[in-house]
N, C-alpha and C. Protein backbone atom coordinates (compact mmCIF):
# COMPACT_ATOMS: atom_id res chain seq x y z
N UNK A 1 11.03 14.13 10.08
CA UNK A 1 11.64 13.17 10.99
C UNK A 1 10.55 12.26 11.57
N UNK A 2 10.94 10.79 11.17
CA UNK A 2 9.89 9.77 11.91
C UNK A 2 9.96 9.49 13.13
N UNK A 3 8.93 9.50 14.33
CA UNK A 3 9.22 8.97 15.42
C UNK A 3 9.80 7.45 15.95
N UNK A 4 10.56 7.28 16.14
CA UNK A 4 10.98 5.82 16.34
C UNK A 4 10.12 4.56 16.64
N UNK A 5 8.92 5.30 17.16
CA UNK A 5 8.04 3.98 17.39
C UNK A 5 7.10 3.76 16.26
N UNK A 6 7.54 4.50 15.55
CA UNK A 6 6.48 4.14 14.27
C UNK A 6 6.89 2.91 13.35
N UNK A 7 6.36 2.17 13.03
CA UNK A 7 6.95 1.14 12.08
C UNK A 7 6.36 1.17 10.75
N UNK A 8 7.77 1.18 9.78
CA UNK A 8 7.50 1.26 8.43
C UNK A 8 6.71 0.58 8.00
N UNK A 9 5.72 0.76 7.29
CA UNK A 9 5.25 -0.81 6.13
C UNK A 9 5.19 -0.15 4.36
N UNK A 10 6.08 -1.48 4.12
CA UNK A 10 5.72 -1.12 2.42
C UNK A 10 4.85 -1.85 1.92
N UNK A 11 4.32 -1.27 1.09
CA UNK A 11 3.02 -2.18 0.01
C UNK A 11 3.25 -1.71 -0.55
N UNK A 12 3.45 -3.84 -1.34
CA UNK A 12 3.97 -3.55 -3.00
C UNK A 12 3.05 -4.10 -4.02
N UNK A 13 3.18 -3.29 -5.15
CA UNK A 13 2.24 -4.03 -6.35
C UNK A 13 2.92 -3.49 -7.48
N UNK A 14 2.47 -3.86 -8.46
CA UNK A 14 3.00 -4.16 -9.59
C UNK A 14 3.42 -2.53 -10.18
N UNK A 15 2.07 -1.89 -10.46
CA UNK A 15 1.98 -0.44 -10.99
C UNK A 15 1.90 0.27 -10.28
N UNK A 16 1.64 -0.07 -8.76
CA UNK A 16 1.67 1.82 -7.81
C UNK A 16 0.99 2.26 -7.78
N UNK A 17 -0.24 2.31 -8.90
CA UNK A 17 -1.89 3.14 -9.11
C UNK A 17 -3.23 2.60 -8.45
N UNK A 18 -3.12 2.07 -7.92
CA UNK A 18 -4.73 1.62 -7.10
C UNK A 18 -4.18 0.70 -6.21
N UNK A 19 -4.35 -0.62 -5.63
CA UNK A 19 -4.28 -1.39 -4.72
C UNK A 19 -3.29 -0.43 -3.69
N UNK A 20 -1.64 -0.43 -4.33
CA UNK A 20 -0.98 -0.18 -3.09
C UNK A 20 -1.16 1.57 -3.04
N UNK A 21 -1.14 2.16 -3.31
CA UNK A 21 -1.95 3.37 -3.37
C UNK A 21 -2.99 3.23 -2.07
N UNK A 22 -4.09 3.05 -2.34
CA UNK A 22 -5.10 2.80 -1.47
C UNK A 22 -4.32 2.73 0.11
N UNK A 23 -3.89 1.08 -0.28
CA UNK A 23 -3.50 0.62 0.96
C UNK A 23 -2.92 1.41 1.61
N UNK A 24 -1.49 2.15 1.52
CA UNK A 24 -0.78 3.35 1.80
C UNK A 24 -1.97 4.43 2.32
N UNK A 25 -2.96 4.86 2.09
CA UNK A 25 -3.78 6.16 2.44
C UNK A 25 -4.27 5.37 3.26
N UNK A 26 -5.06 4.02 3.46
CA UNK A 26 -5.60 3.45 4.67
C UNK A 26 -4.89 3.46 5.70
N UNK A 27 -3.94 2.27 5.57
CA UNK A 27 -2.93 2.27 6.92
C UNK A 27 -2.54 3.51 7.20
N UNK A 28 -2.33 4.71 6.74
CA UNK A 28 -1.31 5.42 7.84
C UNK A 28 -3.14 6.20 8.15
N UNK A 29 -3.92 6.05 7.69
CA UNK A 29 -5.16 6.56 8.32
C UNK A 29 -5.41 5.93 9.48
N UNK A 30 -5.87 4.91 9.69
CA UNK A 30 -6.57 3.95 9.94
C UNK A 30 -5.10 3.20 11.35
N UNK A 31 -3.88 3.68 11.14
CA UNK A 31 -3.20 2.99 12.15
C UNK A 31 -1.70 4.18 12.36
N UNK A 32 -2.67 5.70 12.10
CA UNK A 32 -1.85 6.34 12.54
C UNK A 32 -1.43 6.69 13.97
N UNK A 33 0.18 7.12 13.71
CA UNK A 33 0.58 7.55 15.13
C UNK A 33 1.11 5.62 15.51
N UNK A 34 0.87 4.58 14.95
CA UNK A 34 1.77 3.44 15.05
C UNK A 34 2.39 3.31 13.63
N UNK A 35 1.96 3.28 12.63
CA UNK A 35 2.31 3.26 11.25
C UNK A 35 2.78 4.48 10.49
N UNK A 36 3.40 3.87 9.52
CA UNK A 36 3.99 5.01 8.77
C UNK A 36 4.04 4.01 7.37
N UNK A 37 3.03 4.24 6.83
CA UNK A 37 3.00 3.43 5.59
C UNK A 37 3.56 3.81 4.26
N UNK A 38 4.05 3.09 3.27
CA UNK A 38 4.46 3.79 1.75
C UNK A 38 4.12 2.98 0.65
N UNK A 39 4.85 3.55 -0.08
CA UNK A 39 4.00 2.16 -1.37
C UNK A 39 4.75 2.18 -2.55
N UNK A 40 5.14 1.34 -3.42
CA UNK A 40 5.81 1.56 -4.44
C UNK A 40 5.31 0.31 -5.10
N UNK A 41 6.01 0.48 -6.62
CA UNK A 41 5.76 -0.55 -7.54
C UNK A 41 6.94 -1.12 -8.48
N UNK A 42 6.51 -2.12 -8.76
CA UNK A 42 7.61 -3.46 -9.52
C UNK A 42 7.87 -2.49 -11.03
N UNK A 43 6.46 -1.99 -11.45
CA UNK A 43 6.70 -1.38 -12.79
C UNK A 43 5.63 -0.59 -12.69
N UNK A 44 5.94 0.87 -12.27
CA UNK A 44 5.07 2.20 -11.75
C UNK A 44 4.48 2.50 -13.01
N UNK A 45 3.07 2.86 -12.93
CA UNK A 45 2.32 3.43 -14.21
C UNK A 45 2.97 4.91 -14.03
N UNK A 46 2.25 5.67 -15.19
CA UNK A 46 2.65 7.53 -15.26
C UNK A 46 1.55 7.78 -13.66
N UNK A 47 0.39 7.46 -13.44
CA UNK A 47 -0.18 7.98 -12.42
C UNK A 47 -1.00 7.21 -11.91
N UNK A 48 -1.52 7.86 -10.85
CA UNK A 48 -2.23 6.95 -9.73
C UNK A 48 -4.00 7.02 -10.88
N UNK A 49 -4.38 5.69 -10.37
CA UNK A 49 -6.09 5.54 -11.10
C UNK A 49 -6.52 6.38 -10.53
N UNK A 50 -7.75 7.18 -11.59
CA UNK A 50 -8.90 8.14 -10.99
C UNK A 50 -9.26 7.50 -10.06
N UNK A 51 -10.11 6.31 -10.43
CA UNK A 51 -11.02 5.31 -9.13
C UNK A 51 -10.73 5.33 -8.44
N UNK A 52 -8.94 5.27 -7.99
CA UNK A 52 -8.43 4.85 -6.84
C UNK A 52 -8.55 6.30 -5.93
N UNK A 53 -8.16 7.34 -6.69
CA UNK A 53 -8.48 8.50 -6.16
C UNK A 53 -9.72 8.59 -5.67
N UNK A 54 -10.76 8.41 -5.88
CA UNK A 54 -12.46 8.73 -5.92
C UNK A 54 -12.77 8.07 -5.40
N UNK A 55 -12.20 6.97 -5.17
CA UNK A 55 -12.93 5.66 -4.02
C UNK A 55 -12.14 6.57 -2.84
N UNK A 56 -10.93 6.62 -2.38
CA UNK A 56 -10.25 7.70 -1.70
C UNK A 56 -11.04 8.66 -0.79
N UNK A 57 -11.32 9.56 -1.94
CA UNK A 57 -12.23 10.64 -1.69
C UNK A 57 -13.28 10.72 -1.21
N UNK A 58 -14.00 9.36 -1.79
CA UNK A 58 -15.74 9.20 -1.33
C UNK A 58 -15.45 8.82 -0.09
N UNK A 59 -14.28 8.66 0.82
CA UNK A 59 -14.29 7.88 2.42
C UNK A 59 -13.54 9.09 2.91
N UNK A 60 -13.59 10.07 2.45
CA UNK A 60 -12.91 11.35 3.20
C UNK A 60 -11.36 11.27 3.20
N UNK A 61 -10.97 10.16 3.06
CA UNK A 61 -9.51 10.18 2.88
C UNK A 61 -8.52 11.39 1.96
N UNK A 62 -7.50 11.34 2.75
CA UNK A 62 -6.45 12.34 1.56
C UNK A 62 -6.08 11.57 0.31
N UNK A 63 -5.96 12.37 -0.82
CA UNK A 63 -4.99 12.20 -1.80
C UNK A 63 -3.93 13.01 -2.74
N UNK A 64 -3.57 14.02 -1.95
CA UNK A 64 -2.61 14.91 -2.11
C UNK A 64 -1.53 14.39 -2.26
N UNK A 65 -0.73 14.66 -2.87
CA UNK A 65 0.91 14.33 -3.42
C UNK A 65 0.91 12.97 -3.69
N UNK A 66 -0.28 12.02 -4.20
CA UNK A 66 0.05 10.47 -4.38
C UNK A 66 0.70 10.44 -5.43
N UNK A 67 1.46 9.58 -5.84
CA UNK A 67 1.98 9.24 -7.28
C UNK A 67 2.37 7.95 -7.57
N UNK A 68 2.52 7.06 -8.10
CA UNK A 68 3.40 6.03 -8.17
C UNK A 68 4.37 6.06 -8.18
N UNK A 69 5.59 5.20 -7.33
CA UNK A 69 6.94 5.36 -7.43
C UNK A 69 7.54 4.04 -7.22
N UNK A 70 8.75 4.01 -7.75
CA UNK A 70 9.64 2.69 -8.11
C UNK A 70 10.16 1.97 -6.48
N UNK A 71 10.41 0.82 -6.89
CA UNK A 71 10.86 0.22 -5.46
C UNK A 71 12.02 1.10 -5.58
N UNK A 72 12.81 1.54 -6.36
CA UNK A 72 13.82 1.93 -6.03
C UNK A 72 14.36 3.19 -4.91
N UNK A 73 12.89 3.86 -5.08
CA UNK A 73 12.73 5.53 -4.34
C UNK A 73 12.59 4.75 -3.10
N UNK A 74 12.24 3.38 -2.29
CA UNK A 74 12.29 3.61 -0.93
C UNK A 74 12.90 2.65 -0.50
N UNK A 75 14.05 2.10 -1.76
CA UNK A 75 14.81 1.03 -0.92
C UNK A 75 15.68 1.54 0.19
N UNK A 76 16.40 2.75 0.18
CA UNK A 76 16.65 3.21 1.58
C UNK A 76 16.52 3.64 2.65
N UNK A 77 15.01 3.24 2.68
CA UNK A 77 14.23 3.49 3.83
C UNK A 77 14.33 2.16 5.07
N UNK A 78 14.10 1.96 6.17
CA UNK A 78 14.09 0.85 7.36
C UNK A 78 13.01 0.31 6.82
N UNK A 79 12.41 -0.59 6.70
CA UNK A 79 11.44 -1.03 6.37
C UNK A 79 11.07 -2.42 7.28
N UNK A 80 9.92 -2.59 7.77
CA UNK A 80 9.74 -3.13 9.16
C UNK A 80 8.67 -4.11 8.80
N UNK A 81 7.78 -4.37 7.51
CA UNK A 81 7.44 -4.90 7.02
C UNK A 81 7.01 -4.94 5.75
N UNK A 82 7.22 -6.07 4.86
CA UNK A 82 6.85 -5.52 3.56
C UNK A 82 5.13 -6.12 3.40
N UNK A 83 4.05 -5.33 2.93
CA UNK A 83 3.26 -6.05 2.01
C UNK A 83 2.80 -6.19 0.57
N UNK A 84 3.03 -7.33 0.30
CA UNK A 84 2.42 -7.55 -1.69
C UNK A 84 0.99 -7.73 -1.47
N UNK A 85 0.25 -6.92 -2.46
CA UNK A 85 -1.33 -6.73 -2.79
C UNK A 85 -1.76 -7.61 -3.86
N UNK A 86 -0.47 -8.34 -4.58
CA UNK A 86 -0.59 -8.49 -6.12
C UNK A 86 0.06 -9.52 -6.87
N UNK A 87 0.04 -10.64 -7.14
CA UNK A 87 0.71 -11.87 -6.46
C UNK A 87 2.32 -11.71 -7.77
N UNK A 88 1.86 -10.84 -8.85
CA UNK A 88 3.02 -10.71 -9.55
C UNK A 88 3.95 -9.88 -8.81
N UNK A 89 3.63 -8.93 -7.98
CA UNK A 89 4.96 -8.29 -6.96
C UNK A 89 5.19 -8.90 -6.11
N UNK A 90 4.67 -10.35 -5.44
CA UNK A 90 4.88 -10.99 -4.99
C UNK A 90 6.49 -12.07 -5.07
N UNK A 91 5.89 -12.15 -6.73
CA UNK A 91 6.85 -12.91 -7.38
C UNK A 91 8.27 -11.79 -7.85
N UNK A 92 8.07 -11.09 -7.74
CA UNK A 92 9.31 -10.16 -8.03
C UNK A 92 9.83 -8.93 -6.66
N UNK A 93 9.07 -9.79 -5.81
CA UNK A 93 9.68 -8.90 -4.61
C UNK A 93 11.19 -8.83 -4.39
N UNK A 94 11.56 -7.55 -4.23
CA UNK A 94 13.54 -6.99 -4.45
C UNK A 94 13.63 -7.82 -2.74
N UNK A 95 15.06 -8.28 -3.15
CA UNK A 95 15.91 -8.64 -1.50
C UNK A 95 16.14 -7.09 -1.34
N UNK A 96 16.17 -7.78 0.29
CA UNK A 96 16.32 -5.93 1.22
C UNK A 96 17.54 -6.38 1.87
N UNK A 97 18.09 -5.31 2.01
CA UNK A 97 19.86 -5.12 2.59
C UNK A 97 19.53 -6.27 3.95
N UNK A 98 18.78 -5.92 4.74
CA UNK A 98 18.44 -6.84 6.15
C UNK A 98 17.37 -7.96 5.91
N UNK A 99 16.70 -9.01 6.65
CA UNK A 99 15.63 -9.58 6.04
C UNK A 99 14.31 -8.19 6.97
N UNK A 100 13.27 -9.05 6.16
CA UNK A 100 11.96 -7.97 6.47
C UNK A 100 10.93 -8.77 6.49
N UNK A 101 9.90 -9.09 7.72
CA UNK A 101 8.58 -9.93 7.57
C UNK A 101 8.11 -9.46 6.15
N UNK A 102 7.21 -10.56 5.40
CA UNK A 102 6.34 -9.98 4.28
C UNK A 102 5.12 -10.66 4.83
N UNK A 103 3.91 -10.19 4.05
CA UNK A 103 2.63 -11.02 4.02
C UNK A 103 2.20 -10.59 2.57
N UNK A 104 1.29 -11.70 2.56
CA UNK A 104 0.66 -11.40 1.23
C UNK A 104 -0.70 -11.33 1.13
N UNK A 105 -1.30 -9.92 0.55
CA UNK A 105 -2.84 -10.31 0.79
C UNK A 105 -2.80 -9.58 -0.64
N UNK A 106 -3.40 -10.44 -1.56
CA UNK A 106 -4.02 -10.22 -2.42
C UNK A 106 -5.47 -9.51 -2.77
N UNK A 107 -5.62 -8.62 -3.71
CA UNK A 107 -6.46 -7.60 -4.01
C UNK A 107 -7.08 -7.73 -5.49
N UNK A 108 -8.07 -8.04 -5.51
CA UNK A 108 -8.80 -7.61 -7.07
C UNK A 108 -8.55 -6.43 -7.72
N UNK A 109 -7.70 -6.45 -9.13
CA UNK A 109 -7.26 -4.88 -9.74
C UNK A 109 -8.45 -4.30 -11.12
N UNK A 110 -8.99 -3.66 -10.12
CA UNK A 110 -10.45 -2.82 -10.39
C UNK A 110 -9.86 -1.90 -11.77
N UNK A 111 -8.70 -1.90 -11.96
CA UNK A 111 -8.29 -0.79 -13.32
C UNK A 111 -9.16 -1.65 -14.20
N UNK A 112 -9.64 -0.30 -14.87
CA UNK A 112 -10.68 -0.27 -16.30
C UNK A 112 -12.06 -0.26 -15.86
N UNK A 113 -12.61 -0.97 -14.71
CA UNK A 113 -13.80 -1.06 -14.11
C UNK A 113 -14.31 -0.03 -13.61
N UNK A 114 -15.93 0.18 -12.97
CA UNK A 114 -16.31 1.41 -12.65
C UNK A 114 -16.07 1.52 -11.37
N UNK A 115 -16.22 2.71 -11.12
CA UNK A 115 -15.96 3.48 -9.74
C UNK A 115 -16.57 2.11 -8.72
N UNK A 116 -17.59 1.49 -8.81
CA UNK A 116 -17.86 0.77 -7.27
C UNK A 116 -16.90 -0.43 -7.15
N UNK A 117 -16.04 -1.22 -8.45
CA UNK A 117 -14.79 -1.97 -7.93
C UNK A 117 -13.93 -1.16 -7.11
N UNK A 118 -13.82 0.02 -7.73
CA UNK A 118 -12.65 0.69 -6.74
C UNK A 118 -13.24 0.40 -5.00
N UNK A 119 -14.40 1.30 -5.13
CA UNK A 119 -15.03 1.46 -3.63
C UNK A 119 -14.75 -0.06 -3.17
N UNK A 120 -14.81 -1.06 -3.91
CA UNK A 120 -15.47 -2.40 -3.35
C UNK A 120 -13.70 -2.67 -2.74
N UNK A 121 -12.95 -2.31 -3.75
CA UNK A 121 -11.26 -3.02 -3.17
C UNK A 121 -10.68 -2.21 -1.95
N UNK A 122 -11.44 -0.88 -2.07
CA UNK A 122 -10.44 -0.20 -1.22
C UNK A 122 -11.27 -0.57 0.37
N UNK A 123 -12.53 -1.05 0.27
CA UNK A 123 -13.28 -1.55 1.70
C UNK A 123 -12.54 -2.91 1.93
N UNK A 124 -12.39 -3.71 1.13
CA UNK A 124 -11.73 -5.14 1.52
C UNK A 124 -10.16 -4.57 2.25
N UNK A 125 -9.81 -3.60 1.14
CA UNK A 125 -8.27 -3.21 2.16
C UNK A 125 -8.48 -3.17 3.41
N UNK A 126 -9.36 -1.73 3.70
CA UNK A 126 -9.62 -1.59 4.97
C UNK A 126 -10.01 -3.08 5.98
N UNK A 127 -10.91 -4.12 5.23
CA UNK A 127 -11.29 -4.72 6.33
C UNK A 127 -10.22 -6.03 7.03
N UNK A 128 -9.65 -6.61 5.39
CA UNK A 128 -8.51 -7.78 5.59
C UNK A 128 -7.04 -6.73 5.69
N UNK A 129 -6.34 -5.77 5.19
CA UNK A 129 -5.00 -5.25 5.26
C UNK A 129 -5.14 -4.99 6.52
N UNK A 130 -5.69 -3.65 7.06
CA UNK A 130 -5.65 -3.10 8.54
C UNK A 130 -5.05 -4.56 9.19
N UNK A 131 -6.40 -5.15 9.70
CA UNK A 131 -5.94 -6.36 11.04
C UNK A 131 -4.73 -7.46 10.33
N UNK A 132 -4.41 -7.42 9.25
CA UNK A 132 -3.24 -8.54 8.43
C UNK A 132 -1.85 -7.41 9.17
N UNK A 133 -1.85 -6.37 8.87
CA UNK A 133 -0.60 -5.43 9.08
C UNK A 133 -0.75 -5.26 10.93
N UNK A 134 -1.75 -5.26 11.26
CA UNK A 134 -1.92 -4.95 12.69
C UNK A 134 -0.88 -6.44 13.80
N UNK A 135 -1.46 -7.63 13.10
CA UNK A 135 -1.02 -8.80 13.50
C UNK A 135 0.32 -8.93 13.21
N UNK A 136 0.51 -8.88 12.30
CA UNK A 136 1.84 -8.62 11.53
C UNK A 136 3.10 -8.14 12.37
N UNK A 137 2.11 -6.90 12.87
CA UNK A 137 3.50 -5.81 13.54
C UNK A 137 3.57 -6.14 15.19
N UNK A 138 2.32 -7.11 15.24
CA UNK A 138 1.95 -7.38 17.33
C UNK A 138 1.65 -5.34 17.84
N UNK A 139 0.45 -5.01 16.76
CA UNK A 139 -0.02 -4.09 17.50
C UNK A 139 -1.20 -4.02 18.15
């Protein structure tokens, strides 16, 4: 059960495996106890990137139970803001039953590259997503 003052945010991207991944383990880190972050994708890979895991890991962060999952698993959720990481989920962002602020912050997709793109995208999350979602929500 979510506390009511928490506000949803989705981040969306294309595959689910690194950018919104990430983003999802930052925000509810990084703006827990106001946030309650999730993440899904336009067209979910089988699993989340190692890198994305290991960049993760190397910042102490969790990555227990991540997976990629379809917009479809959280269209019935409240959703209080959406964000796209990825300018093609941008372009295929689903209408939501109510309207929903979006923003868009785009992310370099480090898949195939070595471990320090990962490190390098998941620090830009932290430094531009955090205060983009913070402003966003007037927290």
């Amino acid at each position: 059960m979510t506390q009511p003052s928490l506000k949803t945010v989705l981040v969306l991207c294309t595959g689910n495996s690194c950018r919104s991944q990430m983003a999802e383990v930052i925000l509810n880190h990084e703006l827990a106890g106001q946030v309650r972050a999730l993440s899904a994708g336009t067209v979910p890979q089988p699993r989340v990137a190692e890198g994305a895991i290991a960049a993760l890991k190397l910042a102490g962060l969790p990555t227990e139970g991540l997976y990629p999952k379809d917009i479809e698993a959280v269209l019935g959720e409240t959703i209080d803001l959406v964000v796209t990481v990825c300018d093609n989920a941008r372009e295929s962002c689903p209408v939501f039953p109510r309207p929903v602020p979006r923003i868009h912050t785009p992310f370099h997709d480090p898949h195939g590259e070595p471990l320090e793109s990962f490190v390098q995208v998941r620090d830009e999350i932290r430094a531009r997503l955090v205060p983009a979602v913070r402003a966003a929500l007037g927290l």
